[in-house]
Protein backbone atom coordinates (compact mmCIF):
# COMPACT_ATOMS: atom_id res chain seq x y z
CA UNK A 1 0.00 0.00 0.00
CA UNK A 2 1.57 3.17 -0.89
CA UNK A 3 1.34 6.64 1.11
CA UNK A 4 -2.01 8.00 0.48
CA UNK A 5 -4.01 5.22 -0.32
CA UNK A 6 -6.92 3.70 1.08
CA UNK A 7 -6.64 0.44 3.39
CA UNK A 8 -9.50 -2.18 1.72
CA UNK A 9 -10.06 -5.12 4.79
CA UNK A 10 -11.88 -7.97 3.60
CA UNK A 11 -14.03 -9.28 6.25
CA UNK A 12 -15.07 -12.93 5.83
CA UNK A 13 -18.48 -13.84 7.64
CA UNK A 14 -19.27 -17.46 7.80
CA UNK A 15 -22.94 -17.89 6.67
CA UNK A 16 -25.56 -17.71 9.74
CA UNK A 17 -23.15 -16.65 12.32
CA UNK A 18 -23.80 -12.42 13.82
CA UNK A 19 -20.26 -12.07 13.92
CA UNK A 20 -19.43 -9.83 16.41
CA UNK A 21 -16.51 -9.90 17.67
CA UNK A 22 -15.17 -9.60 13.87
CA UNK A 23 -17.15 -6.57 12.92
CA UNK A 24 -16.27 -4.93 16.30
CA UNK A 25 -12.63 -5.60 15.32
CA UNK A 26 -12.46 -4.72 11.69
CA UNK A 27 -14.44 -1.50 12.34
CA UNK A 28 -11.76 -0.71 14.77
CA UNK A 29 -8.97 -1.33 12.01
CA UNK A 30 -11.09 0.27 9.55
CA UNK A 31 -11.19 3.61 11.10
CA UNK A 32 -7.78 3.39 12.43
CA UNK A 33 -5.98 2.91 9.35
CA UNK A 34 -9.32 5.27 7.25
CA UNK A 35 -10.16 1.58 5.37
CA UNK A 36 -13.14 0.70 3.11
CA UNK A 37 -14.12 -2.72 4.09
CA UNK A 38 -15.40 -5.65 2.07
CA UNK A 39 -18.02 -7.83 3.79
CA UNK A 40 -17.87 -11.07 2.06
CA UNK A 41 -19.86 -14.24 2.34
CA UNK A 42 -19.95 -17.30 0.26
CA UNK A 43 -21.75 -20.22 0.21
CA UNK A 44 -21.26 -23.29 -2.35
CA UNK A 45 -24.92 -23.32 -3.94
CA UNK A 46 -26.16 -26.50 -5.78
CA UNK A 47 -28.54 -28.64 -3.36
CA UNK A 48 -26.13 -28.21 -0.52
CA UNK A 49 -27.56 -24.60 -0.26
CA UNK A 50 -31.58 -23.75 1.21
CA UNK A 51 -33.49 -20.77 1.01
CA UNK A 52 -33.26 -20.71 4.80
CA UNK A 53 -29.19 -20.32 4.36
CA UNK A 54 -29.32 -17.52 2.43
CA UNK A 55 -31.78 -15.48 3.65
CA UNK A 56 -30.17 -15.87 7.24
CA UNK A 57 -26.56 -14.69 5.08
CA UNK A 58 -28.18 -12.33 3.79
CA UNK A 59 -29.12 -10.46 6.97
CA UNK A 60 -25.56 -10.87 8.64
CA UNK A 61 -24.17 -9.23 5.41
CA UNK A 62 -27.32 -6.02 6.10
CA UNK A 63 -26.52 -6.08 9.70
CA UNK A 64 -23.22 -5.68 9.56
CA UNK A 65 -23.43 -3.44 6.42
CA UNK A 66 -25.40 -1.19 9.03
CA UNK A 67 -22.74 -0.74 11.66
CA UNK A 68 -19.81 0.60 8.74
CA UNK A 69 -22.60 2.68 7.34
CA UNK A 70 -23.58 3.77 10.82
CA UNK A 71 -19.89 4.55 11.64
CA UNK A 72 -19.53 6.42 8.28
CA UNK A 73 -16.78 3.75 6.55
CA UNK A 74 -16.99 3.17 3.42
CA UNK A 75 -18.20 -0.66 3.10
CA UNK A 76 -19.68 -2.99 0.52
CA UNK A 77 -21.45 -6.34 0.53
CA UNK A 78 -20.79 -9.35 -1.59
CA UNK A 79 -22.84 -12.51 -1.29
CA UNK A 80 -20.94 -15.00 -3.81
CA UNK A 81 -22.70 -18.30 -4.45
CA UNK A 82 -20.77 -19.58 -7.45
CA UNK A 83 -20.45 -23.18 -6.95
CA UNK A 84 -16.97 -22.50 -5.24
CA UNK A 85 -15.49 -23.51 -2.02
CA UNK A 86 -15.40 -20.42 0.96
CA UNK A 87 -11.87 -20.60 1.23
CA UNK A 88 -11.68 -20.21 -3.09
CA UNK A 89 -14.05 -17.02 -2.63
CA UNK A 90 -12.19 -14.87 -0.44
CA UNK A 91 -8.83 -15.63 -1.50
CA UNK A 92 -9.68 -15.08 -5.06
CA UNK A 93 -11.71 -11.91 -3.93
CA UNK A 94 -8.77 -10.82 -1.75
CA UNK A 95 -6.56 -10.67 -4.60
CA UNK A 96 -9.38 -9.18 -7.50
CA UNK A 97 -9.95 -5.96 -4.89
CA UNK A 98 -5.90 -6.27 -3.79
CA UNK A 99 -6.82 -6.12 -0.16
CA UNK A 100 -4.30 -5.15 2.28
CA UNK A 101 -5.72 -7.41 5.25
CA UNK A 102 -8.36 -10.23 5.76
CA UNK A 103 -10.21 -10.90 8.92
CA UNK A 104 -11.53 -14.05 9.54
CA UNK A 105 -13.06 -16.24 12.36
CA UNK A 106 -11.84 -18.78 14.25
CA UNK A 107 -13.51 -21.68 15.63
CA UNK A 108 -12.28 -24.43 17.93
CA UNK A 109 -12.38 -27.95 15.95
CA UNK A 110 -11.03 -30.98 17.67
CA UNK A 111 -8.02 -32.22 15.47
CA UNK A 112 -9.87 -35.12 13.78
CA UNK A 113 -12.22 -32.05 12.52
CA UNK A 114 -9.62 -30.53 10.92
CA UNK A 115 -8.14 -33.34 9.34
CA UNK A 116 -11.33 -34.67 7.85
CA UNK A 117 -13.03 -31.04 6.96
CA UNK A 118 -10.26 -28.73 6.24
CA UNK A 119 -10.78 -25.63 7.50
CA UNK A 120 -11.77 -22.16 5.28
CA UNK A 121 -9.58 -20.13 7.96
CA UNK A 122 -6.51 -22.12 7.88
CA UNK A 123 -6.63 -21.90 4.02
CA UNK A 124 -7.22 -18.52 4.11
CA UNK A 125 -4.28 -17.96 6.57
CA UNK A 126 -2.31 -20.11 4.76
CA UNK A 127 -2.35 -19.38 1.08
CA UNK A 128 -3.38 -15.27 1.31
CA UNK A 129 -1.01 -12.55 -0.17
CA UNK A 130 -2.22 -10.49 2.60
CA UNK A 131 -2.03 -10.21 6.34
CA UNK A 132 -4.81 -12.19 7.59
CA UNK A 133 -6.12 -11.73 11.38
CA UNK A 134 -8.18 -14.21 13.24
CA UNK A 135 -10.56 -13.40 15.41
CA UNK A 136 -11.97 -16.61 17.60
């Protein structure tokens, strides 16, 4: 990021979840460093995905919309249900918008959870150009 430029945060929000703790801390970062934030979720679509699922996505993504709006940040929403995995969707997305941090949640799995589901977070973490923060 060069002097003068705007921060972009990517926020990732885990379908059905009122997340919190992350908005709390990426509105914090947001008008710390003067950011625009990106509130992203993604589900997978196909069968795996009901009506119920998105509708509850889609009111995390207005609620927390609310608060940056609210707090005067610039923010946008993106609901992406393109037959990809989570992990796919922001990381792609993080490097289309050439974000300068991610913040993700963290969950507690038990080990053989991890091994036989992956995780979106520790992908993300892994594999992203970009500072990524956890937030559990």
């Amino acid at each position: 990021m060069m002097e003068g430029e705007i921060m972009k945060i990517l926020v990732g929000i885990a379908p059905g979840d009122v997340p919190e703790q992350i908005i709390q801390l990426a509105l914090k970062h947001a008008t710390h460093f003067t950011a625009e934030v990106y509130l992203l979720t993604s589900l997978e679509g196909g069968g795996g995905t009901s009506e119920k699922q998105v509708k509850k996505a889609e009111q995390v993504l207005t609620y927390a919309e609310g608060i940056f709006q609210k707090a005067g940040i610039p923010c946008e929403t993106h609901f992406l249900i393109r037959g990809k995995s989570p992990e796919i969707e922001i990381l792609e997305f993080a490097e289309e918008k050439e974000v300068d941090e991610i913040i993700v949640g963290a969950r507690k799995r038990s080990p053989v959870g991890k091994a036989l589901l992956g995780s979106v977070t520790q992908s993300v973490s892994l594999s992203a150009n970009c500072p990524v923060v956890l937030v559990k």
